[in-house]
PDB file of N, CA and C in Angstrom:
ATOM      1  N   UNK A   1     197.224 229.045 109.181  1.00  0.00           N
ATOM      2  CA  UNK A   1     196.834 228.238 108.052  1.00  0.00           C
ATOM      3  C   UNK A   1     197.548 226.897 108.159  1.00  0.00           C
ATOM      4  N   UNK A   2     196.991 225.949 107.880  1.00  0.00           N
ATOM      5  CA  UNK A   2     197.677 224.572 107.574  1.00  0.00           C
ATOM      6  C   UNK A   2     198.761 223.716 106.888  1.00  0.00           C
ATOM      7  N   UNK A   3     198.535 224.914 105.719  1.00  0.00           N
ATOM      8  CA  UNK A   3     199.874 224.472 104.928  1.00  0.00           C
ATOM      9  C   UNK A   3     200.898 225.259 105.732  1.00  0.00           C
ATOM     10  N   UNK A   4     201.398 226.485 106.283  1.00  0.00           N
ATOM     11  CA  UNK A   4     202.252 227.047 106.845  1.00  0.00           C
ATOM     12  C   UNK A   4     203.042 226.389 107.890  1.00  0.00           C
ATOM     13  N   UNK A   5     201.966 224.965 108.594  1.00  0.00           N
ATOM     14  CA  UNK A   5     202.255 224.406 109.775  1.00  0.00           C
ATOM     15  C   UNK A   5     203.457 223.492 108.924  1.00  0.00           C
ATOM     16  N   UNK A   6     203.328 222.838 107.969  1.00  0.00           N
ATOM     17  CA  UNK A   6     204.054 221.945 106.779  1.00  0.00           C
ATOM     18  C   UNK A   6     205.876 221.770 106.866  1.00  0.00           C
ATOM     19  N   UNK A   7     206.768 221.235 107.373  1.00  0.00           N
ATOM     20  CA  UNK A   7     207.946 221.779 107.315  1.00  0.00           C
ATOM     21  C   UNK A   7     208.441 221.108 106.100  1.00  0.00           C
ATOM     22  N   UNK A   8     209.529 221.750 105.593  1.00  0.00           N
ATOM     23  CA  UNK A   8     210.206 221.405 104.395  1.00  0.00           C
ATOM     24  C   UNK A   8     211.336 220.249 104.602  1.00  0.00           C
ATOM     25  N   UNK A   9     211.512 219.833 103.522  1.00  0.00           N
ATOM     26  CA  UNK A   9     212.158 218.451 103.689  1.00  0.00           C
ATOM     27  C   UNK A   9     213.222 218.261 102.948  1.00  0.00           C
ATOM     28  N   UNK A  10     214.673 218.407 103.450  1.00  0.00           N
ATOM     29  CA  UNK A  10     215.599 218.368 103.195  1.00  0.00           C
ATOM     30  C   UNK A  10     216.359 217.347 102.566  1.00  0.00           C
ATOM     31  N   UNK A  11     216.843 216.856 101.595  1.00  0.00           N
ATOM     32  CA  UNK A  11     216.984 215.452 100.565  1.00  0.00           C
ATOM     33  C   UNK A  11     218.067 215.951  99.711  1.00  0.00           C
ATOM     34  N   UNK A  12     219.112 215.847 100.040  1.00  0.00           N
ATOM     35  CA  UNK A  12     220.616 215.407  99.061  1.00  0.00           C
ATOM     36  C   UNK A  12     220.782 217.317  98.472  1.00  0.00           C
ATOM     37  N   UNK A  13     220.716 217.802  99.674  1.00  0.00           N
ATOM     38  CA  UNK A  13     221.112 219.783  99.807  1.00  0.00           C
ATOM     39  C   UNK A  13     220.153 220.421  99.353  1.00  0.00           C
ATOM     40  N   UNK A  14     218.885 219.594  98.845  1.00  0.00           N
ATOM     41  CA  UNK A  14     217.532 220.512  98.206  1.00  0.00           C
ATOM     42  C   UNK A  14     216.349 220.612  99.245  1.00  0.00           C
ATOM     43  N   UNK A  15     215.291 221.650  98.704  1.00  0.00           N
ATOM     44  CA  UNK A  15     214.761 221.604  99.938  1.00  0.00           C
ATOM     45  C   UNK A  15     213.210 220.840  98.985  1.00  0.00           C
ATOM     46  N   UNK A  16     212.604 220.342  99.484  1.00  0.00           N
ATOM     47  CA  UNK A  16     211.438 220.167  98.725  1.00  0.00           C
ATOM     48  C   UNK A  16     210.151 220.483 100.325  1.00  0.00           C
ATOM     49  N   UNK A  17     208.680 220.495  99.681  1.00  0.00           N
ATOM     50  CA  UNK A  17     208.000 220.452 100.412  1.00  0.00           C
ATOM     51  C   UNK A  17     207.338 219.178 100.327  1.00  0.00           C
ATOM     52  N   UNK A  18     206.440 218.919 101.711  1.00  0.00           N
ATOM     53  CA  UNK A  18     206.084 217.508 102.248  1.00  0.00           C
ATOM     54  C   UNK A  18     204.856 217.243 100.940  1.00  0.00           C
ATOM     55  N   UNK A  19     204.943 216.219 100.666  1.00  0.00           N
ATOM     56  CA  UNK A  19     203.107 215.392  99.990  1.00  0.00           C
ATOM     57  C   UNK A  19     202.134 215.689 100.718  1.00  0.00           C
ATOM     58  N   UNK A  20     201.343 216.536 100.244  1.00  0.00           N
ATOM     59  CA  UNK A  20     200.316 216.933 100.935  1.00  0.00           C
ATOM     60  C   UNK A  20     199.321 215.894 100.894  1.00  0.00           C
ATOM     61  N   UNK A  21     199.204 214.834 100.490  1.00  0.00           N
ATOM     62  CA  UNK A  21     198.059 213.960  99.693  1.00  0.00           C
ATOM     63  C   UNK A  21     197.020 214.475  99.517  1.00  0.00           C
ATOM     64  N   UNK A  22     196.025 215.637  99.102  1.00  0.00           N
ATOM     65  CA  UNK A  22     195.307 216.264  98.487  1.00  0.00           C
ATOM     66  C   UNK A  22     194.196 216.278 100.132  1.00  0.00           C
ATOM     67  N   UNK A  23     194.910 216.058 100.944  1.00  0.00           N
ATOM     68  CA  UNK A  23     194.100 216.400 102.531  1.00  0.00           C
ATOM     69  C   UNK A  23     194.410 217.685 102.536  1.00  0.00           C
ATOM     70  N   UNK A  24     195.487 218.807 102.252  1.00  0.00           N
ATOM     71  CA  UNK A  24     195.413 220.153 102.395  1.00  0.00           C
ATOM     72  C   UNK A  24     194.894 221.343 101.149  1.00  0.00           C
ATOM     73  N   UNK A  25     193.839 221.948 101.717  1.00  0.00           N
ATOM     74  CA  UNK A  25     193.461 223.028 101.005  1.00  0.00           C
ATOM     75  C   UNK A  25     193.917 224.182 100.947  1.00  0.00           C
ATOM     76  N   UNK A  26     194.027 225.121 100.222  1.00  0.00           N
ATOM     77  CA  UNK A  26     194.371 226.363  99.918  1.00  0.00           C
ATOM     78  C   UNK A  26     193.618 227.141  99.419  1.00  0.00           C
ATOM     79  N   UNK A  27     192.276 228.128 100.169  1.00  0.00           N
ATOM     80  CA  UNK A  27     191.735 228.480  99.777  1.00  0.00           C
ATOM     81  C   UNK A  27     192.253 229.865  99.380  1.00  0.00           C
ATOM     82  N   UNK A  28     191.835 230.214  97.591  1.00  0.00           N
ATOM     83  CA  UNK A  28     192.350 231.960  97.516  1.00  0.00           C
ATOM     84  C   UNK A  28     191.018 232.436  97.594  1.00  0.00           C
ATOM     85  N   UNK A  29     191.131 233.584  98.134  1.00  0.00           N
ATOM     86  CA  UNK A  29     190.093 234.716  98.092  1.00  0.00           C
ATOM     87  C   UNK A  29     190.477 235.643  97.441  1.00  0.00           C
ATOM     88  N   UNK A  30     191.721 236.148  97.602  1.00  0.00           N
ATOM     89  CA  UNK A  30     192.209 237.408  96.406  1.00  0.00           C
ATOM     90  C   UNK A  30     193.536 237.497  96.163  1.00  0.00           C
ATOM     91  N   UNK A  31     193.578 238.588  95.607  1.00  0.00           N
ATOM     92  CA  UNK A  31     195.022 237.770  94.345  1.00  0.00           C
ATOM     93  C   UNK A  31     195.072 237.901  93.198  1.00  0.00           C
ATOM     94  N   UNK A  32     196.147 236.813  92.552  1.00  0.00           N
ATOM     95  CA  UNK A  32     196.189 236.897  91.078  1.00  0.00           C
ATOM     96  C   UNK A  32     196.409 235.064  91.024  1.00  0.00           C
ATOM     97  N   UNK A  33     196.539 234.693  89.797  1.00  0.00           N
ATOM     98  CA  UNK A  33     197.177 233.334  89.870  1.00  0.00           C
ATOM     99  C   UNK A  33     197.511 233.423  88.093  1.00  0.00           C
ATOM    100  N   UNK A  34     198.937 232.694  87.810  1.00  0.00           N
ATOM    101  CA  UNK A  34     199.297 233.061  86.786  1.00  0.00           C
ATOM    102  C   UNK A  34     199.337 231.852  86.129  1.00  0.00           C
ATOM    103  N   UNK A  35     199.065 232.147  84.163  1.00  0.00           N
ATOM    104  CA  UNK A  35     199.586 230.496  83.968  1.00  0.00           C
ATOM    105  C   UNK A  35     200.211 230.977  82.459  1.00  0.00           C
ATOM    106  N   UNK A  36     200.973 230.355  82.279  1.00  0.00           N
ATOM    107  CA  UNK A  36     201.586 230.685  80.513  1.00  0.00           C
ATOM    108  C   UNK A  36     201.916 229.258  80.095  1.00  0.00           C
ATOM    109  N   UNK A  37     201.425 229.970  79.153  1.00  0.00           N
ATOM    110  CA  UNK A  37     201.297 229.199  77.903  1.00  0.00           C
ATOM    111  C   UNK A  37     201.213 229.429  76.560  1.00  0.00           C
ATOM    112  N   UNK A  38     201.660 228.383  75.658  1.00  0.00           N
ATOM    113  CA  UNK A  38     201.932 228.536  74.533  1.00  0.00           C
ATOM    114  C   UNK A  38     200.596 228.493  73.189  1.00  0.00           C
ATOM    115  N   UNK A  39     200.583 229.477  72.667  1.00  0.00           N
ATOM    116  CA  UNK A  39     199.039 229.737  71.594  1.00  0.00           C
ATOM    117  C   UNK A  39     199.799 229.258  70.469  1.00  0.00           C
ATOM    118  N   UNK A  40     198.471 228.264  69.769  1.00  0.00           N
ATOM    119  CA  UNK A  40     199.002 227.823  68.333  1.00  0.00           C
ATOM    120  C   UNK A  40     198.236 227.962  67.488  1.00  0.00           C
ATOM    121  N   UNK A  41     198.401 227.859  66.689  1.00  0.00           N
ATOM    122  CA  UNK A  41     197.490 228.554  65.563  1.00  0.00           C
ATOM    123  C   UNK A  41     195.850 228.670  65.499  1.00  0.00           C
ATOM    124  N   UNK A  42     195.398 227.685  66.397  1.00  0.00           N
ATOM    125  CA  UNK A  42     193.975 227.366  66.714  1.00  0.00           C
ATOM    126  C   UNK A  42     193.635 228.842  68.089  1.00  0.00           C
ATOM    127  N   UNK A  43     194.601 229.481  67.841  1.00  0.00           N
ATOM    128  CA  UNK A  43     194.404 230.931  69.016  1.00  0.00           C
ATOM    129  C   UNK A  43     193.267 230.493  70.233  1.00  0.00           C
ATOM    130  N   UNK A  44     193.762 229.147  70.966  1.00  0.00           N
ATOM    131  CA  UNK A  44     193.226 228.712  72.206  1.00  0.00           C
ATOM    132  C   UNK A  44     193.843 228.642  73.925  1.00  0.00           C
ATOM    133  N   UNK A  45     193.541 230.057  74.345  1.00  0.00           N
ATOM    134  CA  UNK A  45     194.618 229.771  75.450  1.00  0.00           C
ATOM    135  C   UNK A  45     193.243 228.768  76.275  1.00  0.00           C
ATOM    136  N   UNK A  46     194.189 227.586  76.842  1.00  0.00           N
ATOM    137  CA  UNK A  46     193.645 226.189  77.763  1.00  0.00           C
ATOM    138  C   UNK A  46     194.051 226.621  79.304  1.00  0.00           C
ATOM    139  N   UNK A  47     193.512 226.978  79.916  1.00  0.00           N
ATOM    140  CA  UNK A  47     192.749 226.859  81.398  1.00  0.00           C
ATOM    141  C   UNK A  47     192.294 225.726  81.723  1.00  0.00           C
ATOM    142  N   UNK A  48     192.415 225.128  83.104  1.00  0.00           N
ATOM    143  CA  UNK A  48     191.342 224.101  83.772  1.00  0.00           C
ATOM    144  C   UNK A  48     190.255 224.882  83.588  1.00  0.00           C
ATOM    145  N   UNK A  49     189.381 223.563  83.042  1.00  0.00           N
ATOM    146  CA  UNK A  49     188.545 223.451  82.743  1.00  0.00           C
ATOM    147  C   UNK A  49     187.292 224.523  81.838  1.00  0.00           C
ATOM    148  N   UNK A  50     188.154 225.227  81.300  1.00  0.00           N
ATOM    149  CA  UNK A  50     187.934 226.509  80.718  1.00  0.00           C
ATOM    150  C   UNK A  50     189.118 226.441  79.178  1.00  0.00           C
ATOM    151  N   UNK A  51     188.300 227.148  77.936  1.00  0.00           N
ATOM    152  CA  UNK A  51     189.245 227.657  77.228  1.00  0.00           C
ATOM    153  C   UNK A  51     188.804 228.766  76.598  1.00  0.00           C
ATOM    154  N   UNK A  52     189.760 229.699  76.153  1.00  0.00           N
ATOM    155  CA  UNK A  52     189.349 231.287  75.679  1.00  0.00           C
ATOM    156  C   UNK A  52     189.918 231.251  74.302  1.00  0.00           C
ATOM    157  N   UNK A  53     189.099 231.828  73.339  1.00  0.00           N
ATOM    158  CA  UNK A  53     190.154 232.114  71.885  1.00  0.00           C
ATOM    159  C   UNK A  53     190.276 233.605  71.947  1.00  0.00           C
ATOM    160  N   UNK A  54     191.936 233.917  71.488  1.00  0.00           N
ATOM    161  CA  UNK A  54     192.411 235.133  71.679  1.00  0.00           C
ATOM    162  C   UNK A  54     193.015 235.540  70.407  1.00  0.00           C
ATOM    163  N   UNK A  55     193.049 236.772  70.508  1.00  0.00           N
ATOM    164  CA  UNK A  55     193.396 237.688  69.022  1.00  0.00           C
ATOM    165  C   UNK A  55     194.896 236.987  68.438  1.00  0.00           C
ATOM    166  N   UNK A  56     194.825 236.896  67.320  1.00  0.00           N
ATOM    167  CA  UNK A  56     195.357 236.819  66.007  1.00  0.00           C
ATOM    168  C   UNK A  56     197.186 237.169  66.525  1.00  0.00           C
ATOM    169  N   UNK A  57     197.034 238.396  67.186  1.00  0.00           N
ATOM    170  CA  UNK A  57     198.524 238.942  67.886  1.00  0.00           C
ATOM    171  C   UNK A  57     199.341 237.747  68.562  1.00  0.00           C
ATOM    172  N   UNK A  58     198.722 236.806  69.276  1.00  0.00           N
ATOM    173  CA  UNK A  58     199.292 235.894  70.289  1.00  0.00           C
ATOM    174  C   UNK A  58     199.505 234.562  69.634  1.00  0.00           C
ATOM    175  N   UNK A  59     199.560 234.203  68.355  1.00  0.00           N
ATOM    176  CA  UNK A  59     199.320 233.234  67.319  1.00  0.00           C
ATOM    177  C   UNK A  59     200.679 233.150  67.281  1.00  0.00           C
ATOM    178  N   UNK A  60     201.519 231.613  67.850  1.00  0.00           N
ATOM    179  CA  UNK A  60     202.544 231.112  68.106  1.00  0.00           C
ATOM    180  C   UNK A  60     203.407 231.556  68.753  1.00  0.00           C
ATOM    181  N   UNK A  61     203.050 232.282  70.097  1.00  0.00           N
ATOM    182  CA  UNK A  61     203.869 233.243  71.537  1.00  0.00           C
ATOM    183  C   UNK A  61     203.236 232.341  72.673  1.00  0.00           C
ATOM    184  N   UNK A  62     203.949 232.687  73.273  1.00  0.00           N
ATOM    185  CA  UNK A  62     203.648 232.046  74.825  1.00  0.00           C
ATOM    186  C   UNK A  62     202.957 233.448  75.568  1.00  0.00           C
ATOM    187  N   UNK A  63     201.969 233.417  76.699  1.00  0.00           N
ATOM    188  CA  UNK A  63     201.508 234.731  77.584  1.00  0.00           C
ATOM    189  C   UNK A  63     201.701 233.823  78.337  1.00  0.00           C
ATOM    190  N   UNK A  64     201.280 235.190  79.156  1.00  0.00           N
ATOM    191  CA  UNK A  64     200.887 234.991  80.686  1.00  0.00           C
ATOM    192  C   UNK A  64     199.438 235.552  81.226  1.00  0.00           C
ATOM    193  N   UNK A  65     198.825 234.423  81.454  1.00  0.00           N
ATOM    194  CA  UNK A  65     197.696 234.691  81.407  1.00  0.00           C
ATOM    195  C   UNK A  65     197.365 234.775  82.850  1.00  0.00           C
ATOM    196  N   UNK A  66     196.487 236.093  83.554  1.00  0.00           N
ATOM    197  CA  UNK A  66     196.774 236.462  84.320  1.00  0.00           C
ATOM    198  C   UNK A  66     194.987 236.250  85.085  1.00  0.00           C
ATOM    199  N   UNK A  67     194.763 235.361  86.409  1.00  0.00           N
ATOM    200  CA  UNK A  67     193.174 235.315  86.729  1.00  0.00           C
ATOM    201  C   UNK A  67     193.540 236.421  88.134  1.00  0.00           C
ATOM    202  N   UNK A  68     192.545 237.414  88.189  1.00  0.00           N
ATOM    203  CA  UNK A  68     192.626 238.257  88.884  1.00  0.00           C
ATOM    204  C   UNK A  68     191.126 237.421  89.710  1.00  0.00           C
ATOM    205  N   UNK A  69     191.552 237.199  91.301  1.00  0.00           N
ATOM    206  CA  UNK A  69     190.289 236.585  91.836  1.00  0.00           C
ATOM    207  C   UNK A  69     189.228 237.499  92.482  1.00  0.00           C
ATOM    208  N   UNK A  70     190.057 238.492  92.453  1.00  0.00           N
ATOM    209  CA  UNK A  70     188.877 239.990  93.342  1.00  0.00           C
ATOM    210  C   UNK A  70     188.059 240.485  92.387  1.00  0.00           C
ATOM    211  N   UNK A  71     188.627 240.588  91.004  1.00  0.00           N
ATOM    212  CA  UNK A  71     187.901 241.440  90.286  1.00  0.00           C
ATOM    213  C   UNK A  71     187.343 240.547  89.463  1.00  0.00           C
ATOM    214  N   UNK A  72     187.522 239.235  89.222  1.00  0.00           N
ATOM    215  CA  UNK A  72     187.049 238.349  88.109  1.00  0.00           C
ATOM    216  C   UNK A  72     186.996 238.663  87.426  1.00  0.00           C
ATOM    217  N   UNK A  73     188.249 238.613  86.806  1.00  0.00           N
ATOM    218  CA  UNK A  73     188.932 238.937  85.343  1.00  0.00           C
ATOM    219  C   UNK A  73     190.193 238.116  84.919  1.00  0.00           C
ATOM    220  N   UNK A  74     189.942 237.700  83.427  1.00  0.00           N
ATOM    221  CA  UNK A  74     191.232 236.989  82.953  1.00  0.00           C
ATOM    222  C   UNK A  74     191.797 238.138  82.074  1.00  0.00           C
ATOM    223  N   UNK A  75     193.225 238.274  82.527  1.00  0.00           N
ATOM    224  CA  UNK A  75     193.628 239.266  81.765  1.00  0.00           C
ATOM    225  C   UNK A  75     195.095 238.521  80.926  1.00  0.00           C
ATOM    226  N   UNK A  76     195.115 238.937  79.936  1.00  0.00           N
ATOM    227  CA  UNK A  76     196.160 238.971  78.555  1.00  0.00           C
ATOM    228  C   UNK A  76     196.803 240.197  78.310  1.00  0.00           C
ATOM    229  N   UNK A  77     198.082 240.065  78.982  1.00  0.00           N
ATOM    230  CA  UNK A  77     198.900 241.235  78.459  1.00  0.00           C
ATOM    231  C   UNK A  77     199.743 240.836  77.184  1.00  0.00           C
ATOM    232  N   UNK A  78     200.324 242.139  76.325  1.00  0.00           N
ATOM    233  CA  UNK A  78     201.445 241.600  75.746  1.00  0.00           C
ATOM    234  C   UNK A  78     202.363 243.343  75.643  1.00  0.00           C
ATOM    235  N   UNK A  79     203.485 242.938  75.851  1.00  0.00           N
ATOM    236  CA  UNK A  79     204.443 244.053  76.146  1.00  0.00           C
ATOM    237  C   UNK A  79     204.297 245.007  77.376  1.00  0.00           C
ATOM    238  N   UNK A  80     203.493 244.270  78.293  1.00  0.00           N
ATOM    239  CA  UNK A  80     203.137 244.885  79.709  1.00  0.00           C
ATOM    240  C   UNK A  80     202.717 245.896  79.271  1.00  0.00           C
ATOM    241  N   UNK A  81     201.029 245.359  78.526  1.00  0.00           N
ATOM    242  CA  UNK A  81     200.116 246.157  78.031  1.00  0.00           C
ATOM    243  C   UNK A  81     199.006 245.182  78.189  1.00  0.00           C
ATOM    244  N   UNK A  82     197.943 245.564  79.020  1.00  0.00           N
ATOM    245  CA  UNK A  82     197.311 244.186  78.689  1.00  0.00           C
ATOM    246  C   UNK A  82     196.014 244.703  77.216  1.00  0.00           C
ATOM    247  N   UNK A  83     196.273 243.554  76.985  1.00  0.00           N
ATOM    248  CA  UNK A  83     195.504 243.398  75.081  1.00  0.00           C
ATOM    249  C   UNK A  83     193.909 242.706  75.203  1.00  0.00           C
ATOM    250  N   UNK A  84     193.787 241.838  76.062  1.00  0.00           N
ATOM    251  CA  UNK A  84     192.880 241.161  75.874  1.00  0.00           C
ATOM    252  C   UNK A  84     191.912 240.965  77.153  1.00  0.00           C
ATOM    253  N   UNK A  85     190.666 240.840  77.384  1.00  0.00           N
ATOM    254  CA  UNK A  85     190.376 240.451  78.747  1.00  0.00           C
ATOM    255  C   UNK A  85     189.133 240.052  78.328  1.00  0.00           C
ATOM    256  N   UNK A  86     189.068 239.076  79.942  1.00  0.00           N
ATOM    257  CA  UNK A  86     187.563 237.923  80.017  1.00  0.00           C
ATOM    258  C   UNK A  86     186.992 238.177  81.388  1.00  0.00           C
ATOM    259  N   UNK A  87     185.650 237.874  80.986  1.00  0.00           N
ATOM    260  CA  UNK A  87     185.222 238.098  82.518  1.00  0.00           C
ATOM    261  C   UNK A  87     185.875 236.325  83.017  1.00  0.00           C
ATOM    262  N   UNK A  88     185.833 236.040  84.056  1.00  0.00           N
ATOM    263  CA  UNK A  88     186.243 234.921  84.286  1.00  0.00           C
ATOM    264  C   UNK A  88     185.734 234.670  86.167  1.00  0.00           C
ATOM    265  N   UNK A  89     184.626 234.572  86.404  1.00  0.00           N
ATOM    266  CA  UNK A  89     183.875 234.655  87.498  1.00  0.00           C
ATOM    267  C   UNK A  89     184.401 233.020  88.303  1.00  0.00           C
ATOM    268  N   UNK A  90     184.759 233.773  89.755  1.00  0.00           N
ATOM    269  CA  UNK A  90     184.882 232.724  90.032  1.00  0.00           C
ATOM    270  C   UNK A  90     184.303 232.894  92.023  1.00  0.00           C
ATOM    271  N   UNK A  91     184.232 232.192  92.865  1.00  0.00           N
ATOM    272  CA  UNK A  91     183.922 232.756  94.147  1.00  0.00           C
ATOM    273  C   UNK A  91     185.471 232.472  94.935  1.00  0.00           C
ATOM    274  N   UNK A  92     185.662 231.381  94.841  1.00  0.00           N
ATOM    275  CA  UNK A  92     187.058 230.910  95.651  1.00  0.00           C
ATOM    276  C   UNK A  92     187.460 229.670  95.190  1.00  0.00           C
ATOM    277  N   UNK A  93     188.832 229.497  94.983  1.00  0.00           N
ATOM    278  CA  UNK A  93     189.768 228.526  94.625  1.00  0.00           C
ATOM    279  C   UNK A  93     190.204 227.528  95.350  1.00  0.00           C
ATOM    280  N   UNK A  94     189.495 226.605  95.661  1.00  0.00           N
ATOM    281  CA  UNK A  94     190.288 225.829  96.581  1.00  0.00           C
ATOM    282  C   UNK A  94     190.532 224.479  96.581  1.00  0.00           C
ATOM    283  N   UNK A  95     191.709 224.400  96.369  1.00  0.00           N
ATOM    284  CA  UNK A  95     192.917 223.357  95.756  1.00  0.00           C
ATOM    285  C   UNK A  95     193.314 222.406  97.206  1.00  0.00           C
TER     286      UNK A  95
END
């Protein structure tokens, strides 16, 4: 893969990775990809380019909102239970 070829770049004892300038892709095929975030009273968890309204329970908490890419599913846990789910169809991700 291309990004793997990428070496890391060493700057004052940290390591960072190189600027990709949006020339490298990353395609997912399967997986998970995670995002959290904070629900406010308008019970809107915000996705690119996507938004979901979720139960009443998640009304001023942060989740982790979980896109499963094999099964196309957005899943909402809470207490490592998941509570909520979306279909969330997607073919491949590539960033």
């Amino acid at each position: 893969m291309q990004a793997l070829a990428l070496k890391p770049i060493r700057y004052k004892g940290n390591t960072h990775l190189p600027d990709m300038d949006g020339k490298v892709h990353i395609p997912l095929r399967g997986g998970c990809v995670y995002y959290i975030r904070y629900i406010r009273s308008d019970l809107k968890l915000h996705l690119p380019n996507e938004c979901f309204i979720l139960h009443e329970r998640f009304k001023y908490s942060y989740v982790v909102a979980e896109v499963n890419i094999e099964n196309h599913c957005l899943n909402i846990p809470k207490n490592h239970e998941i509570v909520q789910t979306f279909p969330y169809l997607i073919t491949a991700i590539d960033w």
